[in-house]
C-alpha atoms as a PDB file:
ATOM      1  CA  UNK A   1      98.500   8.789 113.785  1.00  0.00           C
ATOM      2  CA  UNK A   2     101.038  10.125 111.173  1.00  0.00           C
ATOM      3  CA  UNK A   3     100.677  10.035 107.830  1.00  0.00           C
ATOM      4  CA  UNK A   4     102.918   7.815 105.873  1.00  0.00           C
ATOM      5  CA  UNK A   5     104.056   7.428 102.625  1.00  0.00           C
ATOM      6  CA  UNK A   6     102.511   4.380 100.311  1.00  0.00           C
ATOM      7  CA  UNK A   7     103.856   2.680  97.461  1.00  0.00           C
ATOM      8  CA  UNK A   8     102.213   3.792  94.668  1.00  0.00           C
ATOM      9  CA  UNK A   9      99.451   1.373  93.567  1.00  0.00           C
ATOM     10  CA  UNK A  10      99.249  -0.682  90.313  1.00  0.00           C
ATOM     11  CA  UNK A  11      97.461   1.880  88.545  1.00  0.00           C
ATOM     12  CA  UNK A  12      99.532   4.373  88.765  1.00  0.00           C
ATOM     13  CA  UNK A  13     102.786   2.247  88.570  1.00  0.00           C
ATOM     14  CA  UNK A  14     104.756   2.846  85.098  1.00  0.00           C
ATOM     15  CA  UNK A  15     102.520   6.623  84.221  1.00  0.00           C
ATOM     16  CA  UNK A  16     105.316   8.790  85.371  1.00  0.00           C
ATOM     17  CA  UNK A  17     109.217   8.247  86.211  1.00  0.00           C
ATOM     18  CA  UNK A  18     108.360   8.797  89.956  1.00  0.00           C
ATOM     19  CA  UNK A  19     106.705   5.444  89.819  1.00  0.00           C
ATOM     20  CA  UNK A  20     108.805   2.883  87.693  1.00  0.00           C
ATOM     21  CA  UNK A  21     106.566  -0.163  86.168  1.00  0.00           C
ATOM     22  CA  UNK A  22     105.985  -3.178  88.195  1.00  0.00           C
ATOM     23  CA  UNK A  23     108.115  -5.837  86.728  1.00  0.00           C
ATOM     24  CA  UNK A  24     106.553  -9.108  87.211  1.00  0.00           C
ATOM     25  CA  UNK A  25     102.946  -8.251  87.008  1.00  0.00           C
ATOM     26  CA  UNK A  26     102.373  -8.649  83.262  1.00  0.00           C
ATOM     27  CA  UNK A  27     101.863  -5.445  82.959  1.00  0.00           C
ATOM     28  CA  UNK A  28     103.459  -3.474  79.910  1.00  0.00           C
ATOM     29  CA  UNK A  29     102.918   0.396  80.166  1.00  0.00           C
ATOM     30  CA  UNK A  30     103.852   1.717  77.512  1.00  0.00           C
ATOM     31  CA  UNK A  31     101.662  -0.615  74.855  1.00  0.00           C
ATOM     32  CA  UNK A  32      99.006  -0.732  77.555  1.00  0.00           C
ATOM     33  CA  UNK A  33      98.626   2.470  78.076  1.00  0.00           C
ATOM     34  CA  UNK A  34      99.170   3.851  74.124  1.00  0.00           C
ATOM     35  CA  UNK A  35      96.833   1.627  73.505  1.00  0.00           C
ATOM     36  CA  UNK A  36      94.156   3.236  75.894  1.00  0.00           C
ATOM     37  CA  UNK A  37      94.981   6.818  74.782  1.00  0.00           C
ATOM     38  CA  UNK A  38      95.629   6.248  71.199  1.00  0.00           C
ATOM     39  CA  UNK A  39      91.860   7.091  70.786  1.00  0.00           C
ATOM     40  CA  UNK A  40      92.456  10.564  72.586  1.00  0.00           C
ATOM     41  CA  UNK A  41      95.710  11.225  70.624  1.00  0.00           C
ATOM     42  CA  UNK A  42      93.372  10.925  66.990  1.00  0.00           C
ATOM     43  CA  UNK A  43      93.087  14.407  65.140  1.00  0.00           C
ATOM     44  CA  UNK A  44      89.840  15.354  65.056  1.00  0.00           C
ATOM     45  CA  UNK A  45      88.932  17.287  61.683  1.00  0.00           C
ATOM     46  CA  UNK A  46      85.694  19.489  61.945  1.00  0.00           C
ATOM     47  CA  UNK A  47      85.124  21.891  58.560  1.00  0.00           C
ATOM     48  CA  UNK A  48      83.711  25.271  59.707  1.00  0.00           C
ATOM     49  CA  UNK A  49      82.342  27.493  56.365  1.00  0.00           C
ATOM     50  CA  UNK A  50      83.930  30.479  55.826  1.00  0.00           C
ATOM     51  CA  UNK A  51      80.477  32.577  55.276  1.00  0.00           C
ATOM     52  CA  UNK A  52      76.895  32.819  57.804  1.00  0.00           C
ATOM     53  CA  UNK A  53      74.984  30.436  56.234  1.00  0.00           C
ATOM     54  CA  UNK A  54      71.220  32.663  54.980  1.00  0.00           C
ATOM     55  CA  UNK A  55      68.548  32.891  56.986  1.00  0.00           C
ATOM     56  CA  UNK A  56      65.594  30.037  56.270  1.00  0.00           C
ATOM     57  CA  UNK A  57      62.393  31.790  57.213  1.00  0.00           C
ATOM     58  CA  UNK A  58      60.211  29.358  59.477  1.00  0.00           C
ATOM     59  CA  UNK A  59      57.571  28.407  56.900  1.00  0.00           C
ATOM     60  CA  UNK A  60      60.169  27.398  54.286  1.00  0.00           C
ATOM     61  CA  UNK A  61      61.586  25.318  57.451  1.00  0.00           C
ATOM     62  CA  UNK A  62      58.167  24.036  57.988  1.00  0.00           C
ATOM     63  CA  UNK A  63      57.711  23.534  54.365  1.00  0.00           C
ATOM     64  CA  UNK A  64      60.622  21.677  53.374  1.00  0.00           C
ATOM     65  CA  UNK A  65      60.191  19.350  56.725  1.00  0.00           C
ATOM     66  CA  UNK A  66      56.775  18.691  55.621  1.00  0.00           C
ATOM     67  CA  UNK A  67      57.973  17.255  52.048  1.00  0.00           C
ATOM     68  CA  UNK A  68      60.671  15.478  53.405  1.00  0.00           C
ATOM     69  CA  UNK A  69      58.357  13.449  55.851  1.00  0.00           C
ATOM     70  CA  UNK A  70      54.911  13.190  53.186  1.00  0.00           C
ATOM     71  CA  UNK A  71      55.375   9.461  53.476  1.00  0.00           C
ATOM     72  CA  UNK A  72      54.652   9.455  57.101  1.00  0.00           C
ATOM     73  CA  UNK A  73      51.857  11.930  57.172  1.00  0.00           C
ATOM     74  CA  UNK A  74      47.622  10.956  57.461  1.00  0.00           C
ATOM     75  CA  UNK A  75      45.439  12.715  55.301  1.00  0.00           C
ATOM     76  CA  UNK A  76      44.280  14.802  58.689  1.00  0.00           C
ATOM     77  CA  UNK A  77      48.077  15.676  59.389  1.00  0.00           C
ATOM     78  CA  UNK A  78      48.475  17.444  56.051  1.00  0.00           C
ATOM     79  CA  UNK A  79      45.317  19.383  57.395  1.00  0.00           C
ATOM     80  CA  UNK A  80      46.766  20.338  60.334  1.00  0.00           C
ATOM     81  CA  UNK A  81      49.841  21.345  58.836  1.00  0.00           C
ATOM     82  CA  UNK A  82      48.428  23.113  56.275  1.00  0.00           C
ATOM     83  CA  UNK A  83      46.767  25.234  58.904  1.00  0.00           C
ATOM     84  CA  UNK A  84      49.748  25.695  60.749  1.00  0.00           C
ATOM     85  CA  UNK A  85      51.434  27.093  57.889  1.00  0.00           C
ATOM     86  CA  UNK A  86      48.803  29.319  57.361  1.00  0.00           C
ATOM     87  CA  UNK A  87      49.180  30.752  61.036  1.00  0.00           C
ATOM     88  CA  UNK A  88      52.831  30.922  60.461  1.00  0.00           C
ATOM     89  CA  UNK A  89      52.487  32.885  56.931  1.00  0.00           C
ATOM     90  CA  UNK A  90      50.326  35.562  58.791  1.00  0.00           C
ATOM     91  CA  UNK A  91      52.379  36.084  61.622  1.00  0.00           C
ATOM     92  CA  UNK A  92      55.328  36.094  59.287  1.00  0.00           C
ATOM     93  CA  UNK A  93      53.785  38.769  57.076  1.00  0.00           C
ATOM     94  CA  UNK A  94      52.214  40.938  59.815  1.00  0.00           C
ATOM     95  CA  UNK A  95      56.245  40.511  61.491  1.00  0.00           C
ATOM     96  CA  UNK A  96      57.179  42.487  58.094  1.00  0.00           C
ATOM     97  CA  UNK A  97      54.435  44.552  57.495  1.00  0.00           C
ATOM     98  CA  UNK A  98      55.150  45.687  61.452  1.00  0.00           C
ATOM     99  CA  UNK A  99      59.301  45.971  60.562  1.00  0.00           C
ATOM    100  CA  UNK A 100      58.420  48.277  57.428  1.00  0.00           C
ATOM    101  CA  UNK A 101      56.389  50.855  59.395  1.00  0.00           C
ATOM    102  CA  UNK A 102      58.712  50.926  62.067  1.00  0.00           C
ATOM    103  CA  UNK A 103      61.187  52.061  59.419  1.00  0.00           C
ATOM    104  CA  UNK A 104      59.201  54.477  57.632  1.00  0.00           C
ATOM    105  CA  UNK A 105      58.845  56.469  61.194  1.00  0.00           C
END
């Protein structure tokens, strides 16, 4: 069987001069269809800083996370955390202590 040649259908009808709108269908392209793509057609602002913000170290992450959520946190949380930190302090200084004689050799 050949392949023939279809009108276009009604959702393509009006999007390009190839395919004129329907008249007669109620539909109304150009409103329609700015309507649809007026939310793609927005400027989008997004502020980038000019600098690399500093480094946070993980405790002072941990820390400050820890503060901000107190109101949540059981007296045995604040243990646990507490202990954490500790782990994190030592591996933090050892980290250092490691980076400082790598340097001095």
């Amino acid at each position: 069987l050949p392949l023939t040649a279809s009108a276009p259908d009604h959702r393509t009808r009006g999007l390009s001069p190839a395919h004129p709108p329907a008249t007669g269908e109620g539909l109304q392209p150009t409103r329609d269809l700015r309507s649809c793509l007026h939310l793609f057609q927005q400027r989008l602002d997004f502020s980038v800083p000019d600098c690399v913000p500093s480094a946070m170290s993980l405790l002072q992450r941990m820390r400050e996370d820890i503060a901000a959520h107190e109101r949540f946190l059981s007296p045995g949380d604040r243990a646990l955390l507490e202990e954490l930190c500790s782990q994190v302090e030592e591996m933090e200084w050892s980290e250092r202590a490691g980076t400082a004689e790598g340097s001095e050799g």
